[in-house]
N, C-alpha and C. Protein backbone atom coordinates (compact mmCIF):
# COMPACT_ATOMS: atom_id res chain seq x y z
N UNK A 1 50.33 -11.95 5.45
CA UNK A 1 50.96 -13.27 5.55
C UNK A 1 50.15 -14.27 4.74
N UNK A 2 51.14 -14.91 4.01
CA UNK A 2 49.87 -16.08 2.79
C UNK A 2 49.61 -17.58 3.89
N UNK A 3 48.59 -17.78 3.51
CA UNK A 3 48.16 -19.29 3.70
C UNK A 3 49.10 -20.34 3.62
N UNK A 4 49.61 -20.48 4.48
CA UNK A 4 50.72 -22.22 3.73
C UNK A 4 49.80 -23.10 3.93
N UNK A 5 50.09 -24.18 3.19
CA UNK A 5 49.13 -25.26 2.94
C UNK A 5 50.06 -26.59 3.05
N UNK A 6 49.65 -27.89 3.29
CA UNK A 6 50.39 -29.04 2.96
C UNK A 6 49.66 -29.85 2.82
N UNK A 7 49.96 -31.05 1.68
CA UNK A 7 48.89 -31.95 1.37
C UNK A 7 49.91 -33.50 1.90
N UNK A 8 48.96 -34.50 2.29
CA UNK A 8 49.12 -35.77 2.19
C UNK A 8 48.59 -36.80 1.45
N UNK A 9 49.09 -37.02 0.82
CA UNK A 9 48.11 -37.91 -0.34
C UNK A 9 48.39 -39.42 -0.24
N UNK A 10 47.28 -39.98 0.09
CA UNK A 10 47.18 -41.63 0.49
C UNK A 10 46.91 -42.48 -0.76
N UNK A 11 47.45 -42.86 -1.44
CA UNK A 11 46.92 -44.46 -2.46
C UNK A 11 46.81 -45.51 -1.91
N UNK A 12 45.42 -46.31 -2.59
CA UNK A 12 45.42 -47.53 -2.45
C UNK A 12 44.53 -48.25 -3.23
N UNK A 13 45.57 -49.32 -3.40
CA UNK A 13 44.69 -50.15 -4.97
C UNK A 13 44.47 -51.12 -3.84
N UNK A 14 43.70 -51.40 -5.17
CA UNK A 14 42.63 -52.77 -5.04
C UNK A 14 42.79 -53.49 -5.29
N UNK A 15 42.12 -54.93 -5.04
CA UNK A 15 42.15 -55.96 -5.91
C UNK A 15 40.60 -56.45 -6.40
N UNK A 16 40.26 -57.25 -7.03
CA UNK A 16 39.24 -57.71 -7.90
C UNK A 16 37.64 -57.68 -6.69
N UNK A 17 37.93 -57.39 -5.42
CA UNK A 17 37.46 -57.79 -4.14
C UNK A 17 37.45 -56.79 -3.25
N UNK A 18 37.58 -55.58 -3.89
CA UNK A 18 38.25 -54.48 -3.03
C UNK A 18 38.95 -54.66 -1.84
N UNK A 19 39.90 -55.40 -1.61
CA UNK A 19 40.91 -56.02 -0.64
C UNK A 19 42.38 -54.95 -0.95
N UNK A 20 42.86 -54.30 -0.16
CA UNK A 20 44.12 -53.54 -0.51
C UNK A 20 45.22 -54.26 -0.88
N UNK A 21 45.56 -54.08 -2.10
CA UNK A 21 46.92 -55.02 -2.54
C UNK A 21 48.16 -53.93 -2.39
N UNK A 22 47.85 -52.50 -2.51
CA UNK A 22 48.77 -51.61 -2.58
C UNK A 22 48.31 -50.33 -1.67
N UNK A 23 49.46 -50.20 -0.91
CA UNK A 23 49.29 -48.54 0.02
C UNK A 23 50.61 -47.96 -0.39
N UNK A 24 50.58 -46.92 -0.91
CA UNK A 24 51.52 -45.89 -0.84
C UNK A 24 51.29 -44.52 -0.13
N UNK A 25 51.90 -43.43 0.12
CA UNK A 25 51.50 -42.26 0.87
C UNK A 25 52.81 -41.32 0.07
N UNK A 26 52.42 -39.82 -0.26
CA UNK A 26 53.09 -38.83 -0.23
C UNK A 26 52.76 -37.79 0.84
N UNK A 27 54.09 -36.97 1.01
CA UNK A 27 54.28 -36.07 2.04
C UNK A 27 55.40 -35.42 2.03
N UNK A 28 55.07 -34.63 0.89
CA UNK A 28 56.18 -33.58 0.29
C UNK A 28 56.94 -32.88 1.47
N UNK A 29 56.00 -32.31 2.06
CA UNK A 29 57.12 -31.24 3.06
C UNK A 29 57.93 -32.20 4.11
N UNK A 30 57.61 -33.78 4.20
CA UNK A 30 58.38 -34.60 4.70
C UNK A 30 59.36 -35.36 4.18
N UNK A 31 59.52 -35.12 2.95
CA UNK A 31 60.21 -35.43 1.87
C UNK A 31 59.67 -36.95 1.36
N UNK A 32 58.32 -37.51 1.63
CA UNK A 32 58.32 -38.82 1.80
C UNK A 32 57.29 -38.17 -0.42
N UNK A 33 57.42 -39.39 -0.72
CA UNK A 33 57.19 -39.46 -1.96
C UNK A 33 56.88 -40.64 -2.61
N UNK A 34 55.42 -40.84 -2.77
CA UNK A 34 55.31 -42.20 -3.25
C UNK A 34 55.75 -43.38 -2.79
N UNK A 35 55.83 -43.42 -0.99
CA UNK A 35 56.74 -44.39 -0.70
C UNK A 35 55.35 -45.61 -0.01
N UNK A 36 55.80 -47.09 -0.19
CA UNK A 36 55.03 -47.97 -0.16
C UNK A 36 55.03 -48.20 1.50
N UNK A 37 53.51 -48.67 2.03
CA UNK A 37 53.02 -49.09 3.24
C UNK A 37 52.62 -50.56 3.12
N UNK A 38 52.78 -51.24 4.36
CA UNK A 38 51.93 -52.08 4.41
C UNK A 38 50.85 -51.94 5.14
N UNK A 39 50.50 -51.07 5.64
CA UNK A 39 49.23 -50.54 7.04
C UNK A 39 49.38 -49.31 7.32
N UNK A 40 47.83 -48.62 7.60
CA UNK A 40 47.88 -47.35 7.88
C UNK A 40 46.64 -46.82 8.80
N UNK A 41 46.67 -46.22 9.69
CA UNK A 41 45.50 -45.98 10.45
C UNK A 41 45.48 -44.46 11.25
N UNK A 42 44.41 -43.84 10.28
CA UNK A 42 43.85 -43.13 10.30
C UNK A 42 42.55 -42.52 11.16
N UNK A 43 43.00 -41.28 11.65
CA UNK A 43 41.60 -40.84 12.51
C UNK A 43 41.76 -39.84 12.27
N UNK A 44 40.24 -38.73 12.20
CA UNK A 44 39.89 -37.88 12.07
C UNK A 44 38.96 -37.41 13.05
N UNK A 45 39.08 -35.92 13.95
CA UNK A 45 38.33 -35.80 15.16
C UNK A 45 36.78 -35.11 14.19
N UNK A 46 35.63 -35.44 14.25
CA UNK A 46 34.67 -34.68 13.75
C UNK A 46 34.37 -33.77 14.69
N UNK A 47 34.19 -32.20 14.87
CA UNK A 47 33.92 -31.44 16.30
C UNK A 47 32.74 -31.06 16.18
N UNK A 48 32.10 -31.36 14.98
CA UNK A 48 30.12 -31.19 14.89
C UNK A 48 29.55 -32.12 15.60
N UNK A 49 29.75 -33.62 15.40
CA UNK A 49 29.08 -34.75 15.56
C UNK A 49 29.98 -34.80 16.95
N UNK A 50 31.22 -34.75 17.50
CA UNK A 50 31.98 -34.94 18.56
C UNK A 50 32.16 -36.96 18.26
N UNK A 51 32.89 -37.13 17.41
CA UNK A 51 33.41 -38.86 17.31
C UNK A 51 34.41 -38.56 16.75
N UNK A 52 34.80 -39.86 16.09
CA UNK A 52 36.23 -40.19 15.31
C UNK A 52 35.65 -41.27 14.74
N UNK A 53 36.31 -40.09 13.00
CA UNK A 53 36.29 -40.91 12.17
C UNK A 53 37.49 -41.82 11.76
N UNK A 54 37.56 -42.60 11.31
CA UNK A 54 38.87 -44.01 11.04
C UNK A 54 39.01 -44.70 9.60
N UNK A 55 40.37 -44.68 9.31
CA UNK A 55 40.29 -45.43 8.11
C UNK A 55 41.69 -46.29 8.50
N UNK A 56 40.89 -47.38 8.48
CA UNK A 56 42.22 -48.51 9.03
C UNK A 56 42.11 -49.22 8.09
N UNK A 57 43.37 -49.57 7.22
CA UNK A 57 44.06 -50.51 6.21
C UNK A 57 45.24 -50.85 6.20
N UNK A 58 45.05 -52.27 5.59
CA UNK A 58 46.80 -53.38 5.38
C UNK A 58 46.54 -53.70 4.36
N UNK A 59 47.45 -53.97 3.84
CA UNK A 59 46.97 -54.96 2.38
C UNK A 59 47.53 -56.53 2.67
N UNK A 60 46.50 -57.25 2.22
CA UNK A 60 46.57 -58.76 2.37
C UNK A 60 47.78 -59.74 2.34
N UNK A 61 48.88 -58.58 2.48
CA UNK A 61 50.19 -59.51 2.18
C UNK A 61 51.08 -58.67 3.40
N UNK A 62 49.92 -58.21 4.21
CA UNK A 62 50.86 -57.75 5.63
C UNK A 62 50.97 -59.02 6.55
N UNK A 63 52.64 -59.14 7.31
CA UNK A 63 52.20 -60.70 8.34
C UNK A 63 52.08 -59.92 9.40
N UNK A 64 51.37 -60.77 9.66
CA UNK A 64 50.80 -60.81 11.85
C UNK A 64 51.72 -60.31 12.56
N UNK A 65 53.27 -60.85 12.14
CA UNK A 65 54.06 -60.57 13.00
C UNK A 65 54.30 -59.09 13.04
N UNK A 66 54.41 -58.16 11.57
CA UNK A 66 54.85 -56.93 11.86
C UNK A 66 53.68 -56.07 12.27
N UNK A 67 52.37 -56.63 11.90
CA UNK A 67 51.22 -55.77 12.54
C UNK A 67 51.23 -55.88 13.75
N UNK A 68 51.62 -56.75 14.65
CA UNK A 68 51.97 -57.08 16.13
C UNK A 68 52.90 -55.91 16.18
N UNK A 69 53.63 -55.61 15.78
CA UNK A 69 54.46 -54.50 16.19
C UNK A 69 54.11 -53.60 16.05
N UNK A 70 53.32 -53.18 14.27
CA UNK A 70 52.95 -51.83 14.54
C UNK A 70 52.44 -51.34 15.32
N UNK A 71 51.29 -52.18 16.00
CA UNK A 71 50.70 -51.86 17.13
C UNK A 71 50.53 -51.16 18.45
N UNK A 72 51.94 -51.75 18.33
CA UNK A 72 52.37 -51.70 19.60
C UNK A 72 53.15 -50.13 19.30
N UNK A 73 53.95 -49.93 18.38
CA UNK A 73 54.19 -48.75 18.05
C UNK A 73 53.59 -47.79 17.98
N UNK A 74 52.46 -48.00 17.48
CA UNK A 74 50.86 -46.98 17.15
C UNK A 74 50.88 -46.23 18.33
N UNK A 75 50.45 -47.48 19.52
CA UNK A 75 49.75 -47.35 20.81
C UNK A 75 51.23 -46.36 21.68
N UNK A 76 52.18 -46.78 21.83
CA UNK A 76 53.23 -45.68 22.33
C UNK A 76 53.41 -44.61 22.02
N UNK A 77 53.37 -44.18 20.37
CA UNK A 77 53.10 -43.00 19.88
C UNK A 77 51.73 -42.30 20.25
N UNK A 78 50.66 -42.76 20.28
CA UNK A 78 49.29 -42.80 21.24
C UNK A 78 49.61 -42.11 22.38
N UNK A 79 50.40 -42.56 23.24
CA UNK A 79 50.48 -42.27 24.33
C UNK A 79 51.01 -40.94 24.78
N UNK A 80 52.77 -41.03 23.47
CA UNK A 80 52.95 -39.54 23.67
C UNK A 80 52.49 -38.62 23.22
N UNK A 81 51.78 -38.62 22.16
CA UNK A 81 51.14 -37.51 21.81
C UNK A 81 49.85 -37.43 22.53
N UNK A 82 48.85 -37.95 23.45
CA UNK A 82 48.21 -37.93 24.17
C UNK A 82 48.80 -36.89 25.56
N UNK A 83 50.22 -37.85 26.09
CA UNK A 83 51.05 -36.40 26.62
C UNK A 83 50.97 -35.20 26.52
N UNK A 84 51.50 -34.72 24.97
CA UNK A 84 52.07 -33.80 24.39
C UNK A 84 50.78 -32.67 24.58
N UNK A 85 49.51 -33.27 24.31
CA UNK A 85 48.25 -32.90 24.06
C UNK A 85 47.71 -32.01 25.02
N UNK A 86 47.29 -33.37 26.40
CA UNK A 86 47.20 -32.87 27.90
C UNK A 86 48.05 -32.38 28.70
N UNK A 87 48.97 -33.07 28.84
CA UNK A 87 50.48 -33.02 29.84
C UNK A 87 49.59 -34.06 30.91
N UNK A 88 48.54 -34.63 30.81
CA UNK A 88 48.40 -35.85 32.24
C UNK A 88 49.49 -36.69 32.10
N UNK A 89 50.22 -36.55 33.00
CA UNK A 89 51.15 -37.45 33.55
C UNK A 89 50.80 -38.94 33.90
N UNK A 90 49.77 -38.84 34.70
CA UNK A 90 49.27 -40.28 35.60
C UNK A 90 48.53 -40.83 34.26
N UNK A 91 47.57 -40.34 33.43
CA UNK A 91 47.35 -41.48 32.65
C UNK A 91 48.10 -41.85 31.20
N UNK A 92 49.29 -40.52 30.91
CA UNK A 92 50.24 -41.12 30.21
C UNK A 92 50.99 -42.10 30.78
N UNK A 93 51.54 -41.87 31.68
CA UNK A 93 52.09 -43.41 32.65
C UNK A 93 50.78 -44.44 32.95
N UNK A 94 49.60 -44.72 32.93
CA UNK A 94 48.70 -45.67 32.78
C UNK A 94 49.09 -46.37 31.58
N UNK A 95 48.86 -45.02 30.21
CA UNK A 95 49.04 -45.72 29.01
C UNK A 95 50.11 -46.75 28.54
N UNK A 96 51.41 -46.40 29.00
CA UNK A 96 53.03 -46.27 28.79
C UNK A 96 52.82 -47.91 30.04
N UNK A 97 52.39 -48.08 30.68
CA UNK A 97 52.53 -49.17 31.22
C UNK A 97 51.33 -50.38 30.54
N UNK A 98 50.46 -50.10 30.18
CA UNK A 98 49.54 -51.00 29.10
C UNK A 98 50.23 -51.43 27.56
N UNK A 99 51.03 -50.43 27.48
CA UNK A 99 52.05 -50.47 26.17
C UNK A 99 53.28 -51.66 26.53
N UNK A 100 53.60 -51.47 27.65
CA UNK A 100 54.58 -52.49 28.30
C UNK A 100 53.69 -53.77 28.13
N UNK A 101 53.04 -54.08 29.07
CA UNK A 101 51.74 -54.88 29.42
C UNK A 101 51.63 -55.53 27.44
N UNK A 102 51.16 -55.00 26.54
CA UNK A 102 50.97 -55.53 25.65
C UNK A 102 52.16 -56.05 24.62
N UNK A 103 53.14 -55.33 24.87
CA UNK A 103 54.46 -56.08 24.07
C UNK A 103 55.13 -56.98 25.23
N UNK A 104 54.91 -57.10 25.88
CA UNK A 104 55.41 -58.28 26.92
C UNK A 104 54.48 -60.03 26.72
N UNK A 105 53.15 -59.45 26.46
CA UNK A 105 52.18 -60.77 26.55
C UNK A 105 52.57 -60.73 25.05
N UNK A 106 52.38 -60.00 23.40
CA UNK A 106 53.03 -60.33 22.31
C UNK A 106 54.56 -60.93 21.95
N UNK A 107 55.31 -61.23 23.55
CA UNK A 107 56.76 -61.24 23.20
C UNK A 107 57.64 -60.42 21.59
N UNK A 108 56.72 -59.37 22.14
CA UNK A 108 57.86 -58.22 21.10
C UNK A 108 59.28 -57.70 21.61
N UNK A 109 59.42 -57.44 23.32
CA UNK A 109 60.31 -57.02 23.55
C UNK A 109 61.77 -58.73 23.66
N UNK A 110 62.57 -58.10 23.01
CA UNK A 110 63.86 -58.94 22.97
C UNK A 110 64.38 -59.34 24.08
């Protein structure tokens, strides 16, 4: 049986300040292709050192308002795949109610 492999490939320019003016991401087997971000956040589990590594970026022309959302999106997706992970119930429902808790005090929900 061969190796399958899949790559994700992250861009991001700069500006004169190293400040992100541009994020794009490919992800062929997702069909995604050169498609533009405004924010992206990244973790990596290290299992030598036992931390997480992070690469969190926006580029300077992201508003407040939709990073308020991503957030909040991040953190729910957080939660289920935290689920998916353990199956703890009680502190996926901890999480899933802090997720409430934080788009309620952001007035995200409509």
């Amino acid at each position: 049986m061969a190796n399958l492999k899949s790559t994700i490939e992250l861009t991001v320019e700069l500006d004169e300040n190293r400040v992100p003016e541009k994020l794009s991401w490919t992800a062929q087997d997702g069909g995604i292709n050169n498609e533009e971000a405004k924010a992206m956040l990244l973790s990596v589990w290290d299992h030598k050192t036992q931390e997480t590594l992070r690469i969190d970026l926006w580029t300077k022309d992201m508003p407040v308002d939709e990073m308020k959302v991503f957030f909040h999106q991040t953190l729910v997706a957080m939660s289920d795949t935290f689920h998916k992970a353990t199956q703890d119930e009680k502190m996926t429902a901890t999480m899933k109610d802090f997720c409430d808790y934080f788009a309620e005090k952001l007035e995200l929900k409509k």
